[in-house]
N, C-alpha and C. Protein backbone atom coordinates (compact mmCIF):
# COMPACT_ATOMS: atom_id res chain seq x y z
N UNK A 1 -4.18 -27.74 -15.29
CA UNK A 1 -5.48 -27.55 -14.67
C UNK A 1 -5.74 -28.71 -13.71
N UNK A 2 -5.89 -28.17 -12.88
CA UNK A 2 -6.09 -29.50 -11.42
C UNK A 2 -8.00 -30.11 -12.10
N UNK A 3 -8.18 -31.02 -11.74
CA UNK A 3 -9.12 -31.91 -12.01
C UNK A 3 -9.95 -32.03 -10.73
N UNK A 4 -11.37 -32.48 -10.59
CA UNK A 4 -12.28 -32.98 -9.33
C UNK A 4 -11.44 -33.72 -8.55
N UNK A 5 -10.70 -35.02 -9.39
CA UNK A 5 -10.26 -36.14 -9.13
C UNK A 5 -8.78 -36.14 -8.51
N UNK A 6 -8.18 -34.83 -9.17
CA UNK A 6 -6.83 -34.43 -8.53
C UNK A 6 -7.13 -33.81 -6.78
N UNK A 7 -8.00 -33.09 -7.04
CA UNK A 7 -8.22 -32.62 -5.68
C UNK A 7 -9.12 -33.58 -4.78
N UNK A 8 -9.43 -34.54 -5.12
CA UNK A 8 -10.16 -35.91 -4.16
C UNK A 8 -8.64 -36.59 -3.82
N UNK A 9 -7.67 -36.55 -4.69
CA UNK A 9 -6.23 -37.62 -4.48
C UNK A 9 -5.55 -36.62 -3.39
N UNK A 10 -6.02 -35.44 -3.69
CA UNK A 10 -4.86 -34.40 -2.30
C UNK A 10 -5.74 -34.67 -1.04
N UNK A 11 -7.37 -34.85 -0.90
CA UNK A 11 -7.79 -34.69 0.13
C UNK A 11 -7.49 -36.09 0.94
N UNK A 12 -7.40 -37.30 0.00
CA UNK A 12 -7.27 -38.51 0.49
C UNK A 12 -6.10 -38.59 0.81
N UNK A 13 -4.71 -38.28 0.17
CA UNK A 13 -3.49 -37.97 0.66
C UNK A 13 -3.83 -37.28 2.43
N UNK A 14 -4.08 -36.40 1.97
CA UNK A 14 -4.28 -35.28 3.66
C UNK A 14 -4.62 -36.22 4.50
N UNK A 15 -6.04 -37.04 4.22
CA UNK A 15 -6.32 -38.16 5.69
C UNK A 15 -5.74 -39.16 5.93
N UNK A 16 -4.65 -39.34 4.56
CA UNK A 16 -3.73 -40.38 4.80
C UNK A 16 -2.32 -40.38 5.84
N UNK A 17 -1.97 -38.62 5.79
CA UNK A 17 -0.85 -38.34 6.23
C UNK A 17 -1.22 -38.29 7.65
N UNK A 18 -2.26 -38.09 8.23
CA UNK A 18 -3.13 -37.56 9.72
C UNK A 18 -2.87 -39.44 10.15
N UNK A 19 -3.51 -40.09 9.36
CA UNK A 19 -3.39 -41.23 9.97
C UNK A 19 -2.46 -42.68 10.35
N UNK A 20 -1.70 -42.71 8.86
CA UNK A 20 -1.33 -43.65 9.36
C UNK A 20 0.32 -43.31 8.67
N UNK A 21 0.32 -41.99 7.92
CA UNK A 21 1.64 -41.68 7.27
C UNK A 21 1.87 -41.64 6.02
N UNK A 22 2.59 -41.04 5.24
CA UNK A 22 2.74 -41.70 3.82
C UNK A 22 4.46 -41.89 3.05
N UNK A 23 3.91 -42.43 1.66
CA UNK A 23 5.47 -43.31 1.90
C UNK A 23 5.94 -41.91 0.89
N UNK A 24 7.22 -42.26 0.68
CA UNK A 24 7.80 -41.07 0.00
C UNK A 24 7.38 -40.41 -0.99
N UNK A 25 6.81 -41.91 -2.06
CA UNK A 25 6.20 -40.92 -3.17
C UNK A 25 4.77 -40.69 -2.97
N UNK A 26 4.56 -41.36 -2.28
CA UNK A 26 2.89 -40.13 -1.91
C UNK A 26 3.49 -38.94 -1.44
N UNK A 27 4.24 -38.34 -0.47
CA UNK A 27 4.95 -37.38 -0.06
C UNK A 27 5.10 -36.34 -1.21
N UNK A 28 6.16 -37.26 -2.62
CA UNK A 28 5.99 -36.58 -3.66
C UNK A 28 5.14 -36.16 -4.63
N UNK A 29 3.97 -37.18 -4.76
CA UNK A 29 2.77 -36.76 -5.25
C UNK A 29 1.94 -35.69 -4.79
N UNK A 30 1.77 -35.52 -3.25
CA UNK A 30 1.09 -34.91 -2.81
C UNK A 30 1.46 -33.47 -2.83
N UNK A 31 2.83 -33.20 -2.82
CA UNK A 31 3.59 -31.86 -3.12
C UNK A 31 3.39 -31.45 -4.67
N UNK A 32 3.32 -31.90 -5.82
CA UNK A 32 3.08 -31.89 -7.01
C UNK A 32 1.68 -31.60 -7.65
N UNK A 33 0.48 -32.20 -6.30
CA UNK A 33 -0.69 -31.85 -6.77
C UNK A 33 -0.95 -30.67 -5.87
N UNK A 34 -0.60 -30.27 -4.71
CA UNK A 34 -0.18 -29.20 -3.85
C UNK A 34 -0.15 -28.01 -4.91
N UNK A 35 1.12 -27.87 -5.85
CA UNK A 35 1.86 -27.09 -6.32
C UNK A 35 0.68 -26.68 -7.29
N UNK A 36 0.47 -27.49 -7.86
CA UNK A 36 -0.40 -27.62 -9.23
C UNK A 36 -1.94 -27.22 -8.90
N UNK A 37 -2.13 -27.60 -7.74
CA UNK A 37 -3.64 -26.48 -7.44
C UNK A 37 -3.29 -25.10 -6.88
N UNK A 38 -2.26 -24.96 -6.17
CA UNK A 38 -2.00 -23.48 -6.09
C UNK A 38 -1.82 -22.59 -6.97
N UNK A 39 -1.01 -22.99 -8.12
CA UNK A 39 -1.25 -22.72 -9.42
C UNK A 39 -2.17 -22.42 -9.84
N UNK A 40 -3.06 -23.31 -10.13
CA UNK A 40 -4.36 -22.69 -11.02
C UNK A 40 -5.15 -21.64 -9.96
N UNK A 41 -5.13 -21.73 -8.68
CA UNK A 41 -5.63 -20.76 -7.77
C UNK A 41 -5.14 -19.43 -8.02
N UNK A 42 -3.89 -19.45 -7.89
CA UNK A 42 -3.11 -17.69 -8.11
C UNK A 42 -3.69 -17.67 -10.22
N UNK A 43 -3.25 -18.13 -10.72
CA UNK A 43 -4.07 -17.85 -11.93
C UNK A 43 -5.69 -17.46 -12.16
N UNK A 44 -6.12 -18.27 -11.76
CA UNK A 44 -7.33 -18.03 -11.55
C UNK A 44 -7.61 -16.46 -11.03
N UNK A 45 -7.09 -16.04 -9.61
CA UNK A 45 -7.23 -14.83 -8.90
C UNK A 45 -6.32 -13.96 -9.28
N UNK A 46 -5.55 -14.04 -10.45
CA UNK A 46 -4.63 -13.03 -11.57
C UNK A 46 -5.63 -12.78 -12.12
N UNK A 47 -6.32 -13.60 -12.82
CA UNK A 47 -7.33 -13.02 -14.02
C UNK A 47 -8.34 -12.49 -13.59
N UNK A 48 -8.88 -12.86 -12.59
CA UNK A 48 -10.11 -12.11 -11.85
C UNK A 48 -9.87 -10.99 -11.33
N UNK A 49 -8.58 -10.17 -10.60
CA UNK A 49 -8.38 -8.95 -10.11
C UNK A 49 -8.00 -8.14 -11.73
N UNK A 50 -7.13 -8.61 -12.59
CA UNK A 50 -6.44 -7.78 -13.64
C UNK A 50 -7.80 -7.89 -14.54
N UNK A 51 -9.60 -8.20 -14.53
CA UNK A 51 -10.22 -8.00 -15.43
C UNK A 51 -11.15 -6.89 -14.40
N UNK A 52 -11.30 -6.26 -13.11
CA UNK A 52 -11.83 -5.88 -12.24
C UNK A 52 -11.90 -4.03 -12.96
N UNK A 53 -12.42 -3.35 -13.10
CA UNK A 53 -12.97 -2.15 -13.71
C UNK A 53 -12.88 -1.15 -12.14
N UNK A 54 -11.80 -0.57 -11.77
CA UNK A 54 -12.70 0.71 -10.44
C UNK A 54 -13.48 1.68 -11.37
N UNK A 55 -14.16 1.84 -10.59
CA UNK A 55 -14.76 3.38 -11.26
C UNK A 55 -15.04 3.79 -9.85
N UNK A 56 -15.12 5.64 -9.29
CA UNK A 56 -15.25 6.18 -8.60
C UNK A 56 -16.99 6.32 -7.83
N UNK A 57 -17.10 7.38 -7.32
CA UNK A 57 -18.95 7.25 -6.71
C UNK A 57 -19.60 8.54 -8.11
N UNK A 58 -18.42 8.79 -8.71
CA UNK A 58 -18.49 9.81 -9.65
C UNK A 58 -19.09 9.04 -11.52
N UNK A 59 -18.78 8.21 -11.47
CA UNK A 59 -18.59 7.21 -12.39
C UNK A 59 -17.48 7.23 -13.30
N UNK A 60 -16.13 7.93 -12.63
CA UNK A 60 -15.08 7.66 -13.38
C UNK A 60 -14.11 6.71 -13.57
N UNK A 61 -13.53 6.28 -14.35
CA UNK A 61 -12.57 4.72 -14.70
C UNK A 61 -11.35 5.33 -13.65
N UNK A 62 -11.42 4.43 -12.53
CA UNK A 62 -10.31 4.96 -11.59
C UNK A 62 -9.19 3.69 -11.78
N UNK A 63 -9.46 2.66 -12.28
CA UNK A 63 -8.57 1.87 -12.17
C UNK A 63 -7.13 1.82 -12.88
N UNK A 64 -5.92 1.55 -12.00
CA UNK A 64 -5.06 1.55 -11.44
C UNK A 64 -4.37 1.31 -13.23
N UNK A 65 -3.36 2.56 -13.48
CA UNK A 65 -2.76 2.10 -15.21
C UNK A 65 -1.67 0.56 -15.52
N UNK A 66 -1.56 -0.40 -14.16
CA UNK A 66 -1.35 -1.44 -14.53
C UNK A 66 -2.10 -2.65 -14.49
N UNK A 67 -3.06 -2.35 -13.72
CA UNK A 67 -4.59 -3.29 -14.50
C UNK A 67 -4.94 -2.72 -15.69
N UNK A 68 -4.84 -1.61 -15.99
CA UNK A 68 -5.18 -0.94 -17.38
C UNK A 68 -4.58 -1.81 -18.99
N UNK A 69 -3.38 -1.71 -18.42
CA UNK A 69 -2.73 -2.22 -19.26
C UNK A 69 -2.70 -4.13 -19.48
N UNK A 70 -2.83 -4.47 -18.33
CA UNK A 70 -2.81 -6.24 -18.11
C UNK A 70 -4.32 -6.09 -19.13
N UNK A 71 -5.32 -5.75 -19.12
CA UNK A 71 -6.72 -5.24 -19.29
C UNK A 71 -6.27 -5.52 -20.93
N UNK A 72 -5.52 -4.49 -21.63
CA UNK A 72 -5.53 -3.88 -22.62
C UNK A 72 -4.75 -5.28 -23.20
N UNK A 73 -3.82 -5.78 -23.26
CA UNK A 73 -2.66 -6.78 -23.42
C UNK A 73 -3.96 -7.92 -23.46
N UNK A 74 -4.88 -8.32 -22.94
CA UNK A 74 -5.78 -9.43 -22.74
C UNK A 74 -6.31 -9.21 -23.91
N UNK A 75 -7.05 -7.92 -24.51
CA UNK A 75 -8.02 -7.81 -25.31
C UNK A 75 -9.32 -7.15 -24.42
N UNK A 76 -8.96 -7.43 -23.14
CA UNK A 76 -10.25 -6.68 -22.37
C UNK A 76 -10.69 -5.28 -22.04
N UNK A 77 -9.88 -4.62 -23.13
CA UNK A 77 -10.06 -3.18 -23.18
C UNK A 77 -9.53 -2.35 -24.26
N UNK A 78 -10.38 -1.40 -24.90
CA UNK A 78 -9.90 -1.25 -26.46
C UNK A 78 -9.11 -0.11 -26.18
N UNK A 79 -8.61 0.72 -25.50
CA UNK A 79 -8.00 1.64 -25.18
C UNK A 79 -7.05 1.51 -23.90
N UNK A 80 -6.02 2.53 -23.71
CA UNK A 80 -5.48 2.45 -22.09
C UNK A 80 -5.72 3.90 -21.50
């Protein structure tokens, strides 16, 4: 889980690299906390689309039988 403080060290990295350069292992740090907030981003927006419900203008459960199932596998749905 990326931290406030992890993402203040990537932004200060970023104005570091604009200005004056950075040395290798900032290079490597900065790729590591890079990685590690993209991470929790695509996680984050996994769990938020695979908990998403369609239903039609009809009010029928239109959603898609492999959100159904990601759904069901979570606990977020007592049936498929």
């Amino acid at each position: 889980m990326v931290t406030p403080q992890d993402i203040e060290r990537i932004n200060e990295l970023a104005r570091k690299k604009k200005t004056v350069g950075l040395t290798a292992d900032e290079k490597v740090e900065q790729a590591e906390l890079r990685q590690a907030y993209i991470s929790g981003v695509k996680s984050s927006l996994r769990h938020h689309v695979e908990s998403i419900k369609v239903v039609d203008p009809d009010g029928n459960d239109i959603t898609p039988e492999k959100s159904k199932k990601a759904q069901f596998d979570k606990g977020l749905r007592d049936t498929l």
